[in-house]
Protein backbone atom coordinates (compact mmCIF):
# COMPACT_ATOMS: atom_id res chain seq x y z
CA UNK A 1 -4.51 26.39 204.24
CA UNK A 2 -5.38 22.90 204.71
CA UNK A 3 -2.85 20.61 202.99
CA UNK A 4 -5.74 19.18 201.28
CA UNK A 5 -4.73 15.84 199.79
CA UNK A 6 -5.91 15.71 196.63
CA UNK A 7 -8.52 12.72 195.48
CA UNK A 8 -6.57 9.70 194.85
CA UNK A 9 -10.00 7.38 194.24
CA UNK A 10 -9.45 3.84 193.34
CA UNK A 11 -11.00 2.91 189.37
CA UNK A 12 -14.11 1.98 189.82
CA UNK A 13 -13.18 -0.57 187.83
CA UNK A 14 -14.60 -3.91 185.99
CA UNK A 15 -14.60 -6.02 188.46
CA UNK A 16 -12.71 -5.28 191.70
CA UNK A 17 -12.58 -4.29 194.93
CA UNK A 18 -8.86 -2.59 195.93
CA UNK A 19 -7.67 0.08 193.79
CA UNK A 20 -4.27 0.86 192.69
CA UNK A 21 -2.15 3.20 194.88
CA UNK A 22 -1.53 6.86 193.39
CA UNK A 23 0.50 10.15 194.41
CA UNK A 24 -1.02 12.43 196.34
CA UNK A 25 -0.27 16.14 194.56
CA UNK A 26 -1.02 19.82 195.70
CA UNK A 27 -1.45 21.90 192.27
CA UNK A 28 -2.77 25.24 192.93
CA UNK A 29 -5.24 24.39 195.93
CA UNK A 30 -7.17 22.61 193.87
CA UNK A 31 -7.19 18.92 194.70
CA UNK A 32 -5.98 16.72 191.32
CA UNK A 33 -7.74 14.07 190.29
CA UNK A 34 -4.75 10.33 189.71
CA UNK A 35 -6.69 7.31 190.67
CA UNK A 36 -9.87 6.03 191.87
CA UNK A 37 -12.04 1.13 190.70
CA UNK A 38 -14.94 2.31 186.49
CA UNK A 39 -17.34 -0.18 185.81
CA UNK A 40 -16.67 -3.42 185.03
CA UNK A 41 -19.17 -5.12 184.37
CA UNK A 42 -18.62 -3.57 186.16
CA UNK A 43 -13.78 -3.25 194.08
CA UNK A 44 -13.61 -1.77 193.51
CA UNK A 45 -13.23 -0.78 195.18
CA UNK A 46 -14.05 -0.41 192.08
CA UNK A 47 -12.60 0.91 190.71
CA UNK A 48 -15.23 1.18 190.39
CA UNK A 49 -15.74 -2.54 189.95
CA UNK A 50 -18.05 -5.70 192.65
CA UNK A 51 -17.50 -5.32 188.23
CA UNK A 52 -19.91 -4.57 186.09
CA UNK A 53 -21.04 -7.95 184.04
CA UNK A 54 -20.79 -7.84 180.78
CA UNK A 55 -22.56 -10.58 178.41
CA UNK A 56 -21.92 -12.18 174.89
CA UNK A 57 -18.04 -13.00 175.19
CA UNK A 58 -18.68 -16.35 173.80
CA UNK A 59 -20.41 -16.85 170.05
CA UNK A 60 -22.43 -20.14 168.43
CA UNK A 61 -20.43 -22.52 167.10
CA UNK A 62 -19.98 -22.12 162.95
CA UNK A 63 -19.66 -18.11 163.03
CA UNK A 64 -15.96 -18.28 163.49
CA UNK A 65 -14.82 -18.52 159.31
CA UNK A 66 -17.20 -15.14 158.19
CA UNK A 67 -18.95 -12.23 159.64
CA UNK A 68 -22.21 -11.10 158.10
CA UNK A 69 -25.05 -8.71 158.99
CA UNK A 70 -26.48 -11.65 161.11
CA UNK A 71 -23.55 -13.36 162.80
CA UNK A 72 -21.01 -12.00 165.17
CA UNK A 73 -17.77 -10.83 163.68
CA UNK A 74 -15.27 -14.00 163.56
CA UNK A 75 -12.54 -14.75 166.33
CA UNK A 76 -10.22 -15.76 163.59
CA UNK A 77 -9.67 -16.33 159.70
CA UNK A 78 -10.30 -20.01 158.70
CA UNK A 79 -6.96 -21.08 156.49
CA UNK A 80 -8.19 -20.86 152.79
CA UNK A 81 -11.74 -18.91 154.11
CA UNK A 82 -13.24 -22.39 154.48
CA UNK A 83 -15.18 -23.72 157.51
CA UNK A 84 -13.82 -25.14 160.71
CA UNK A 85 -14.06 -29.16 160.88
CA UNK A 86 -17.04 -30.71 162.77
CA UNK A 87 -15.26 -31.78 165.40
CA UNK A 88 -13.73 -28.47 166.88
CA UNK A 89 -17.32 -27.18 167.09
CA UNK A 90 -18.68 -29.92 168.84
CA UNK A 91 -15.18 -29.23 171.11
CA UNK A 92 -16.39 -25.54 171.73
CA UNK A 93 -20.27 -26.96 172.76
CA UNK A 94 -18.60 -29.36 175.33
CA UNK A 95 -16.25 -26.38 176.31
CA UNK A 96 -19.32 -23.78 176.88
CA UNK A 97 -21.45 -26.60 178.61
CA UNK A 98 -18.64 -26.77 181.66
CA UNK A 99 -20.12 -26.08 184.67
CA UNK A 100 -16.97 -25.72 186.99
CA UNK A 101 -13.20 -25.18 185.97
CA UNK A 102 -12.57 -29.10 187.09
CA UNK A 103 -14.93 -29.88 184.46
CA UNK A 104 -13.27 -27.64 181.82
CA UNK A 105 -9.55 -29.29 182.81
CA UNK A 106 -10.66 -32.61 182.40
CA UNK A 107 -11.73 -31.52 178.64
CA UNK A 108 -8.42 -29.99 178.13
CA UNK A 109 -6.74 -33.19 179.19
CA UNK A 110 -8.62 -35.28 176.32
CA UNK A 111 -9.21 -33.57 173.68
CA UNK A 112 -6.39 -30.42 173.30
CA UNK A 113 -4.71 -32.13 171.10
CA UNK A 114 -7.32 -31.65 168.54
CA UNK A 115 -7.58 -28.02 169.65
CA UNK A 116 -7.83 -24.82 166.46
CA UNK A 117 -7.27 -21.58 166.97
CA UNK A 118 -11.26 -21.00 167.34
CA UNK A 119 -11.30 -24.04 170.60
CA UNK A 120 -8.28 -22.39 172.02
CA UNK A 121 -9.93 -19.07 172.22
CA UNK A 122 -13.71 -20.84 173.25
CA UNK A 123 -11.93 -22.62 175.98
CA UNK A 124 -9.72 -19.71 177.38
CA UNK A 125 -12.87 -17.69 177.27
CA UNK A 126 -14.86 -20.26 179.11
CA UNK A 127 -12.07 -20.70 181.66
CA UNK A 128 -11.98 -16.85 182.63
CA UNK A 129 -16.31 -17.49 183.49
CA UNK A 130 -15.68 -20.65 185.12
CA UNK A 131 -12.20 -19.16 187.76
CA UNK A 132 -14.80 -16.47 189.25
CA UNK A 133 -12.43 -14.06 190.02
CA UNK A 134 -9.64 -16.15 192.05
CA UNK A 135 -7.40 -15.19 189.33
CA UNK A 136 -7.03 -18.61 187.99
CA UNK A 137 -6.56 -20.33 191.73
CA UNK A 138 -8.90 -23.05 190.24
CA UNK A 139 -6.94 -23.71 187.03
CA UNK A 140 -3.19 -23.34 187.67
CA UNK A 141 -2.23 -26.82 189.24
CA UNK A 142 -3.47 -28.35 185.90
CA UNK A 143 -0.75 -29.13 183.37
CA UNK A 144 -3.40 -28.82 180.53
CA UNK A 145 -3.72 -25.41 181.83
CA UNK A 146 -0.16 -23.80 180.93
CA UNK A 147 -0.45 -26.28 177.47
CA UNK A 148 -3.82 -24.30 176.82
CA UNK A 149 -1.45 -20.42 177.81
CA UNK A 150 0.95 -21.88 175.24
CA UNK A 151 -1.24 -22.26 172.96
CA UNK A 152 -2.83 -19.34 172.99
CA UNK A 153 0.39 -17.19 172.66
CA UNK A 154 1.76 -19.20 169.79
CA UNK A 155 -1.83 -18.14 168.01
CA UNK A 156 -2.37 -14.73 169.18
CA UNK A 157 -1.39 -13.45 166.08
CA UNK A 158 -3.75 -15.05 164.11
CA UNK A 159 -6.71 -13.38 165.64
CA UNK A 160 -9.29 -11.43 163.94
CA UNK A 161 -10.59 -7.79 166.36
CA UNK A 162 -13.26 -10.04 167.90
CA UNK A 163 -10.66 -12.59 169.31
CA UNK A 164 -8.51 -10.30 170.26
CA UNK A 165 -10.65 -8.54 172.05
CA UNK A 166 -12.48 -11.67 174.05
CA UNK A 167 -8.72 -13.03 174.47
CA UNK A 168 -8.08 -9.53 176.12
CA UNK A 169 -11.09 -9.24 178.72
CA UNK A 170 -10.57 -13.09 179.57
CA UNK A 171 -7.11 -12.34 180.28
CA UNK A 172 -7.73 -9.30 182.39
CA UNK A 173 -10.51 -10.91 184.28
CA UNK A 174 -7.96 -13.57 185.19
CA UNK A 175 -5.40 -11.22 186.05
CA UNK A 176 -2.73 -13.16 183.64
CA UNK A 177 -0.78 -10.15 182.24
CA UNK A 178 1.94 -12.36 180.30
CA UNK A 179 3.99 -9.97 178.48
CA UNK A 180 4.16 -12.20 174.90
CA UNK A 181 0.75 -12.49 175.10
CA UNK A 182 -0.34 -8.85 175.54
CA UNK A 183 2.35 -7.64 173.10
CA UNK A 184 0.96 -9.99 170.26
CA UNK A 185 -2.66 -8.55 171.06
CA UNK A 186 -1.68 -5.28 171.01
CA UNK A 187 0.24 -5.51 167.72
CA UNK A 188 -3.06 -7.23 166.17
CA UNK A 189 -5.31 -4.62 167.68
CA UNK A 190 -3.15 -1.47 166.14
CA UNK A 191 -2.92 -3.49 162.47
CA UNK A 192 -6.83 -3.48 162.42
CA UNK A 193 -7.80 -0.85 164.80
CA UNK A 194 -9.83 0.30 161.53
CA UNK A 195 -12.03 -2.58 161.69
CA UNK A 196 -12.80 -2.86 165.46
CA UNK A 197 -16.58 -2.19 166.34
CA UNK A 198 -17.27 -0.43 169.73
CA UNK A 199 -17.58 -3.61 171.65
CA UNK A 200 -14.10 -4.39 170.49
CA UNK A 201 -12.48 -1.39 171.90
CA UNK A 202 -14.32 -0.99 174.78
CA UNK A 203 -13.31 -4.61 175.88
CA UNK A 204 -9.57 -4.62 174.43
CA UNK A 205 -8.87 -0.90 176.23
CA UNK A 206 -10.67 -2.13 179.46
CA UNK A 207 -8.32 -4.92 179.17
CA UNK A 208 -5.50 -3.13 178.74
CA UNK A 209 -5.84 -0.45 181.30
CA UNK A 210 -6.99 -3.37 184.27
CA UNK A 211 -3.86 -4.80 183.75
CA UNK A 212 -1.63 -1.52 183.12
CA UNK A 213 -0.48 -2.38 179.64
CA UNK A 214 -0.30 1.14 178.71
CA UNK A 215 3.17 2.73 178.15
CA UNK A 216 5.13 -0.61 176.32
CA UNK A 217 6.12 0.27 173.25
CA UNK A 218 3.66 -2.33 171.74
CA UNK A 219 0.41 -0.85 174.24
CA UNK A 220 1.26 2.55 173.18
CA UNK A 221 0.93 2.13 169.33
CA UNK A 222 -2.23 -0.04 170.09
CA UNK A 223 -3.77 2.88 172.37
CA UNK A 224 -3.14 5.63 169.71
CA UNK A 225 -4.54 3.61 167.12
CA UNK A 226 -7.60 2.60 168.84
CA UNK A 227 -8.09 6.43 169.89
CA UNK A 228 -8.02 7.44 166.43
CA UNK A 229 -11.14 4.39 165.77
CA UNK A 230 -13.01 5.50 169.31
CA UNK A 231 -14.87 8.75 168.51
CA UNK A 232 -16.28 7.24 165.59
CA UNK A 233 -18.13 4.13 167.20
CA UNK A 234 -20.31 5.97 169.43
CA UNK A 235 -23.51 6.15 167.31
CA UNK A 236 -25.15 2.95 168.82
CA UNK A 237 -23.08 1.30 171.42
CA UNK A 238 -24.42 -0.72 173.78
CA UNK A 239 -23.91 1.60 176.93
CA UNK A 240 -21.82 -0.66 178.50
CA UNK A 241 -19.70 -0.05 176.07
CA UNK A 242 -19.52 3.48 176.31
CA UNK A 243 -18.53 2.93 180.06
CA UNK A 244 -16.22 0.64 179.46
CA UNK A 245 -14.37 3.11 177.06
CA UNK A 246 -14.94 5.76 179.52
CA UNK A 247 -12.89 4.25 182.41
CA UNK A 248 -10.73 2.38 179.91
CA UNK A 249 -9.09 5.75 178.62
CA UNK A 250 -9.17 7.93 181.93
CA UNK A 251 -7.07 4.89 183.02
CA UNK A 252 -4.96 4.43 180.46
CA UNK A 253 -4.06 8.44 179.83
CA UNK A 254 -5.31 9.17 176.45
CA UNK A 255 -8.32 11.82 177.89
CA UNK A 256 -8.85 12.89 174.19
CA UNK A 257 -11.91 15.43 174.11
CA UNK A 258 -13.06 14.29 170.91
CA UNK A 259 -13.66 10.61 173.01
CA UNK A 260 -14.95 12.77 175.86
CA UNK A 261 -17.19 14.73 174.33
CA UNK A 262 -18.65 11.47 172.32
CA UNK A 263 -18.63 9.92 175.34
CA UNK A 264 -20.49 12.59 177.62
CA UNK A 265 -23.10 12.84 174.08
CA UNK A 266 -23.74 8.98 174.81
CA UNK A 267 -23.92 9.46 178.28
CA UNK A 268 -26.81 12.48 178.23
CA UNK A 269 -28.77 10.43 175.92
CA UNK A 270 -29.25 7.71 177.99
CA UNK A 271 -28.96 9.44 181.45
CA UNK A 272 -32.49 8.43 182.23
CA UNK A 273 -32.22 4.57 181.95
CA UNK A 274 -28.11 4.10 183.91
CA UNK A 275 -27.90 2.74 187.33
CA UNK A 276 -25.97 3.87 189.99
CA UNK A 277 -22.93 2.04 188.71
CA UNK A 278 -22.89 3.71 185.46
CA UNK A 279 -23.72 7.07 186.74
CA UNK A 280 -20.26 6.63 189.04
CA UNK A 281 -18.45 5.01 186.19
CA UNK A 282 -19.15 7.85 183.77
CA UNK A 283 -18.54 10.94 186.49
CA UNK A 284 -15.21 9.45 188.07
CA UNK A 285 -13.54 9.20 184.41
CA UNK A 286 -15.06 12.70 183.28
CA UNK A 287 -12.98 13.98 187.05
CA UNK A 288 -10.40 12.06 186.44
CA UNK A 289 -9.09 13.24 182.98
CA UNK A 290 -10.52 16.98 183.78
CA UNK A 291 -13.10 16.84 180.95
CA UNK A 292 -16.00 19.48 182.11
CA UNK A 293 -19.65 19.05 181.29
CA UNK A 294 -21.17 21.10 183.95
CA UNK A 295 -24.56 20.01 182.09
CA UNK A 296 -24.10 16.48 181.83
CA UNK A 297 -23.36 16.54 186.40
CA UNK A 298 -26.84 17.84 186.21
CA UNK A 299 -28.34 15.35 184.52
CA UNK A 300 -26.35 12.89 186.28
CA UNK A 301 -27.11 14.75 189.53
CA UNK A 302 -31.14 14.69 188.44
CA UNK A 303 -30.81 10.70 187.79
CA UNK A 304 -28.68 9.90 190.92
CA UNK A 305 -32.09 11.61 193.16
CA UNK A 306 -34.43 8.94 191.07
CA UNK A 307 -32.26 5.66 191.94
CA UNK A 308 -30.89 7.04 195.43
CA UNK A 309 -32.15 3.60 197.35
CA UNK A 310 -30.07 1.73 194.71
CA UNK A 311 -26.78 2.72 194.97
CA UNK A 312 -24.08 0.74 196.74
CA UNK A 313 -21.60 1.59 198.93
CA UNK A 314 -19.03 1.09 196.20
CA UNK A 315 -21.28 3.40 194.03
CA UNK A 316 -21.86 6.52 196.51
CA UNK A 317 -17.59 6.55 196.90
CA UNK A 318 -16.86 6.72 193.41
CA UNK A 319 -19.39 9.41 192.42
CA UNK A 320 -19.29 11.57 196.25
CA UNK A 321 -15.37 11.21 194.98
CA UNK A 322 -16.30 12.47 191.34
CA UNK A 323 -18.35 15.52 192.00
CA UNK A 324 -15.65 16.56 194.38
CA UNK A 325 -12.98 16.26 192.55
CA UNK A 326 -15.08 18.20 189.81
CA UNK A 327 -15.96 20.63 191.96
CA UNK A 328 -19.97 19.81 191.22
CA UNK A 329 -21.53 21.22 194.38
CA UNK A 330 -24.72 18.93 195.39
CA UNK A 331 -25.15 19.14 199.39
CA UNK A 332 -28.63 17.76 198.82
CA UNK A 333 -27.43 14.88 196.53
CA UNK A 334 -25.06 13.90 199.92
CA UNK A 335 -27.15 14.50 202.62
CA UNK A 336 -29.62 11.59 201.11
CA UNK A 337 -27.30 9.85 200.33
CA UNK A 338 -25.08 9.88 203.48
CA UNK A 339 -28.66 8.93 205.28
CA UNK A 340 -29.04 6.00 202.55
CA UNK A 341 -26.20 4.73 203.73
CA UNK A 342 -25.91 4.52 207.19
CA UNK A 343 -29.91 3.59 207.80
CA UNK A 344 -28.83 0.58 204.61
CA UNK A 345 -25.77 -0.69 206.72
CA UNK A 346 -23.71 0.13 203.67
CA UNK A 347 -21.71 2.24 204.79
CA UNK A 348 -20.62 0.14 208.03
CA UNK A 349 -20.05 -3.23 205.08
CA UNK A 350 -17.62 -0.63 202.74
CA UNK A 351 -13.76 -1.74 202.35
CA UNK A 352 -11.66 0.76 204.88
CA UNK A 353 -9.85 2.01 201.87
CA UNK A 354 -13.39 2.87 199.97
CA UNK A 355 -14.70 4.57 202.79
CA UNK A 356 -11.54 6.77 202.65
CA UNK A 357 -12.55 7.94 199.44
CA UNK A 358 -16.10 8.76 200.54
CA UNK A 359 -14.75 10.04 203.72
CA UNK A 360 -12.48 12.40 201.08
CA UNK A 361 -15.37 13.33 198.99
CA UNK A 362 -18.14 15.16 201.43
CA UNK A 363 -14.92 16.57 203.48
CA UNK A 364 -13.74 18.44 200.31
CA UNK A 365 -17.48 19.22 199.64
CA UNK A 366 -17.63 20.61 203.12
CA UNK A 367 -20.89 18.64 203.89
CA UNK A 368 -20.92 17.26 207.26
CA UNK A 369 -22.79 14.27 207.61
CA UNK A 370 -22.73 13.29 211.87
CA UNK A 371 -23.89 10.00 211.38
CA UNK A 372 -21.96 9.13 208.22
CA UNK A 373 -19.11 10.20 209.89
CA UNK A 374 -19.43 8.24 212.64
CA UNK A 375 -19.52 5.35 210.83
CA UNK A 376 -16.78 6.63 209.18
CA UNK A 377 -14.49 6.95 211.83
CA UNK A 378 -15.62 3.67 213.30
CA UNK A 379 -14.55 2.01 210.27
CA UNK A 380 -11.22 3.72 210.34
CA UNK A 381 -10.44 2.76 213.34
CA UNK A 382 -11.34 -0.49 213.26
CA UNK A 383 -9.34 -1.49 210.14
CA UNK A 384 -6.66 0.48 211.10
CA UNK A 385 -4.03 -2.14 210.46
CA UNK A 386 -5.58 -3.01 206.91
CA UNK A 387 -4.98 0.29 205.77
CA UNK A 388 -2.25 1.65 203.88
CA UNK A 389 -0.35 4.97 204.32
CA UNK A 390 -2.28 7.25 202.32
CA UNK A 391 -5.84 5.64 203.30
CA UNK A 392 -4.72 7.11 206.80
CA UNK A 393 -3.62 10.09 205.56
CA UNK A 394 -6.95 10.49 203.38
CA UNK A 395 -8.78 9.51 206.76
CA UNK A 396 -6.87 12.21 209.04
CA UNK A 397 -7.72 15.25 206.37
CA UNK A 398 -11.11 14.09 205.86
CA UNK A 399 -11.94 14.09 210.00
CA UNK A 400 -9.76 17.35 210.69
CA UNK A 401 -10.90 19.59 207.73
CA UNK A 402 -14.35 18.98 209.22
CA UNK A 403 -13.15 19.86 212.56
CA UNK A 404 -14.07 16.31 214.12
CA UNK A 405 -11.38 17.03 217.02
CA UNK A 406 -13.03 14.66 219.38
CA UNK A 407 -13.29 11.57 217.17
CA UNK A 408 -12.60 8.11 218.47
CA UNK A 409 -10.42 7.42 215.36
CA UNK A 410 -7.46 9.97 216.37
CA UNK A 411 -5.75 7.50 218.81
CA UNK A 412 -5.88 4.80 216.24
CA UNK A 413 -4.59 7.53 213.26
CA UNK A 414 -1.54 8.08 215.91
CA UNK A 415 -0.60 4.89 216.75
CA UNK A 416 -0.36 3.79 212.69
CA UNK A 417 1.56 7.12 212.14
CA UNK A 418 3.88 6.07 215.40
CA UNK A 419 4.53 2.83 214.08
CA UNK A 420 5.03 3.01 210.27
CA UNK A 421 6.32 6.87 210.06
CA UNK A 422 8.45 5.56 207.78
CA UNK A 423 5.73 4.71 205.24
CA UNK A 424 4.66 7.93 204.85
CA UNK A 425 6.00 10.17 201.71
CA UNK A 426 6.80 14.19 202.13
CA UNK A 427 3.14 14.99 200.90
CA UNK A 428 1.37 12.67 202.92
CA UNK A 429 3.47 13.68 206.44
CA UNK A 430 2.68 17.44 205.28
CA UNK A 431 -1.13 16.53 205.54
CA UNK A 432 -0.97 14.61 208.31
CA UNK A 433 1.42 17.14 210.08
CA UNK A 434 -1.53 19.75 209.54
CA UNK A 435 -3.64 17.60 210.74
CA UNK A 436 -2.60 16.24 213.92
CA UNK A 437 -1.97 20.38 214.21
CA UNK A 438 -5.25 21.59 213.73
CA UNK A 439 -7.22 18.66 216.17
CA UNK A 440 -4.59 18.98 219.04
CA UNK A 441 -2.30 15.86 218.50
CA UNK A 442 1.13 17.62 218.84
CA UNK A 443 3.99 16.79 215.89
CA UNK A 444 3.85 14.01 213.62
CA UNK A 445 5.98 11.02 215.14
CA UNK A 446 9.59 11.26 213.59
CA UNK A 447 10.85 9.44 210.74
CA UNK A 448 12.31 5.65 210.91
CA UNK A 449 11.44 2.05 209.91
CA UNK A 450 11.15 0.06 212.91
CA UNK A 451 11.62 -3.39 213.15
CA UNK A 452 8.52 -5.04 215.14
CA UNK A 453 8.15 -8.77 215.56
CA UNK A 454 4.96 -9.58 214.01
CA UNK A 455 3.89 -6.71 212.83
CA UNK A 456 2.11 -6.68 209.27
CA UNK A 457 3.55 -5.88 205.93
CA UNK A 458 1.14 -2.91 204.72
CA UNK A 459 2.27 -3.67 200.87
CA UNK A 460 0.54 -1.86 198.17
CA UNK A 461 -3.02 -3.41 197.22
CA UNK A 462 -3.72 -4.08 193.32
CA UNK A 463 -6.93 -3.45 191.44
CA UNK A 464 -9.04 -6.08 189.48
């Protein structure tokens, strides 16, 4: 009787902070689990993900031509099967030496030219390290830089599973989602699906899904191909891996429970050795696609009590959001948590629109944490501005459901809902209608757009 807003929690994804905005649904009372920032390499927020790092994207020069027992698997196919010249290793060596993307330019600018396929890869590679995130704000003024894209586009179909996959997590970590470019990846990846090894898929579907390359017509023969490969390669993944593919299919809609189940195997067999990030990572995709494994929330309850003082803000939203939206009671598990958080300064350092989700989880858990909700509200109120419509919406439910009446946040929740009524969508005025109802606030402001001088643009935040 609540209008409970269902969870909408950002991916915890690879390696960013804002999630991407989803619907809020009602379906039977139960809340529905769209969107939350997996692991990287983990915003997220995160998302999950502030990404979880992942190593070994780059390989020794000479192991491009072959792949053996003892090398990594090639990027590409040498012309004839014979060995790249001298020169474009020593190339790659100066490329992986580059200690800044200035550095890496000026090494474009000389000697691209004399560029393979193998250098073009190294050096895109190296360039996605070197940016740090700013989504290529340190390499776009350069022309050598859009020679390089060109480049790389022209080859993309020349690539071997390897290259395609480092090709994919570079361009994902840069945020470069060039339609030619994914579309020749993807229509390598579904030719050789077959021969893709775990760390292939799990890099080339976290790709994908970070940058929403899902439902083309080219992403969605690559995704059924690869899901056909997946529930073979879990035998001795790196677990990173495993997470990766975890968060990499809840995002991208192909919740198969022949992955999950693999996935949730992998998962309980190396429960005692994750951190906190993994524990999220692995929870929010099991809620998100509906996969149940009351037993494997037990042992992920069990390891989240042993590594409590190591969890991050970022961390305790994803999984609080998880084991609600699963329906995993653990008041316990929250209370010492909540505490972690607040007596850490965590909770006060979270993003508005993380603590949302947190505030989301222990509401629809029905634990009531004082001081975390304090924080909570102070938060709210203070980056009232910064938040979008269903943030505030998520917010309202969260302090009314718990009966928090008196909290300093409602004037701030009113005055957004005044000003941008318009933003709101049916579902999201229905909760906050209830809402402003059950604390005392009187009707929801009526619908319009106004026009105010100055005010800010509340457009819809993107993941990475």
């Amino acid at each position: 009787g609540s209008s409970r807003p269902p969870p909408r929690c950002r991916p915890l994804s690879p390696s960013s902070s804002h999630g991407w905005r989803a619907a809020m649904e009602q379906a039977g009372g139960r809340p529905v689990a769209t969107m939350l920032s997996g692991e990287s390499q983990q915003q997220e927020a995160q998302p999950v993900v502030t990404g979880r790092a992942v190593s070994g994207s780059l390989y020794a020069p000479g192991t491009f031509p072959r792949s053996s027992a003892s090398a990594a698997p090639p990027i590409y196919r040498v012309a004839g099967g014979g060995r790249r010249p001298q020169e474009c290793i020593e190339v790659d060596i100066r490329l992986r030496n580059a200690t800044s993307s200035g550095e890496l330019l000026r090494i474009l600018a000389e000697a691209l030219p004399r560029f393979d396929v193998g250098s073009v890869v190294v050096a895109f590679c190296t360039a996605a390290k070197l940016d740090e995130g700013k989504e290529m704000a340190t390499l776009d003024r350069s022309p050598a830089w859009a020679v390089l894209q060109g480049r790389l586009i022209d080859c993309a179909h020349l690539l071997e599973p390897r290259g395609m996959s480092m090709v994919a997590y570079a361009a994902a970590r840069l945020m470069w989602g060039h339609e030619a470019l994914l579309t020749a990846l993807a229509t390598v990846g579904a030719r050789r699906a077959p021969d893709f090894g775990a760390t292939d898929i799990a890099k080339g579907c976290w790709a994908f899904a970070k940058l929403r390359f899902v439902q083309e017509p080219a992403a969605a023969e690559f995704w059924q191909a690869v899901a056909r490969q997946a529930e073979t390669k879990f035998r001795s993944p790196r677990f990173v891996d495993v997470s990766m593919m975890a968060w990499a299919f809840a995002m991208g809609g192909y919740a198969h429970s022949a992955i999950f189940s693999e996935i949730c195997k992998a998962t309980r067999a190396a429960c005692d050795t994750l951190p906190p990030r993994s524990l999220a990572s692995i929870a929010w995709a099991c809620a998100k696609t509906s996969h149940k494994d009351a037993a494997l929330f037990q042992d992920i309850a069990r390891r989240a009590h042993a590594t409590l003082t190591e969890f991050s803000g970022h961390d305790a939203a994803a999984f609080c959001w998880a084991f609600s939206a699963a329906g995993v009671q653990a008041d316990d598990l929250y209370e010492s948590l909540g505490t972690h958080l607040v007596s850490s300064g965590l909770l006060r350092r979270l993003s508005a629109p993380l603590a949302a989700e947190l505030a989301w989880g222990y509401a629809a858990a029905r634990v009531h944490h004082a001081q975390l909700f304090a924080d909570l509200e102070w938060l709210c109120a203070s980056h009232i501005w910064d938040l979008e419509a269903e943030d505030v919406t998520g917010f309202a439910w969260s302090f009314a459901s718990l009966g928090r009446a008196e909290s300093k946040a409602w004037p701030a929740i009113h005055s957004y809902a005044a000003r941008f009524a318009g933003r709101f969508r049916a579902s999201e005025r229905q909760v906050l209608s209830w809402a402003f109802a059950n604390v005392g606030l009187g009707t929801l402001p009526a619908r319009h757009e106004p026009t105010v001088g100055g005010a800010r643009s509340l457009g819809s935040r993107e993941l990475t």
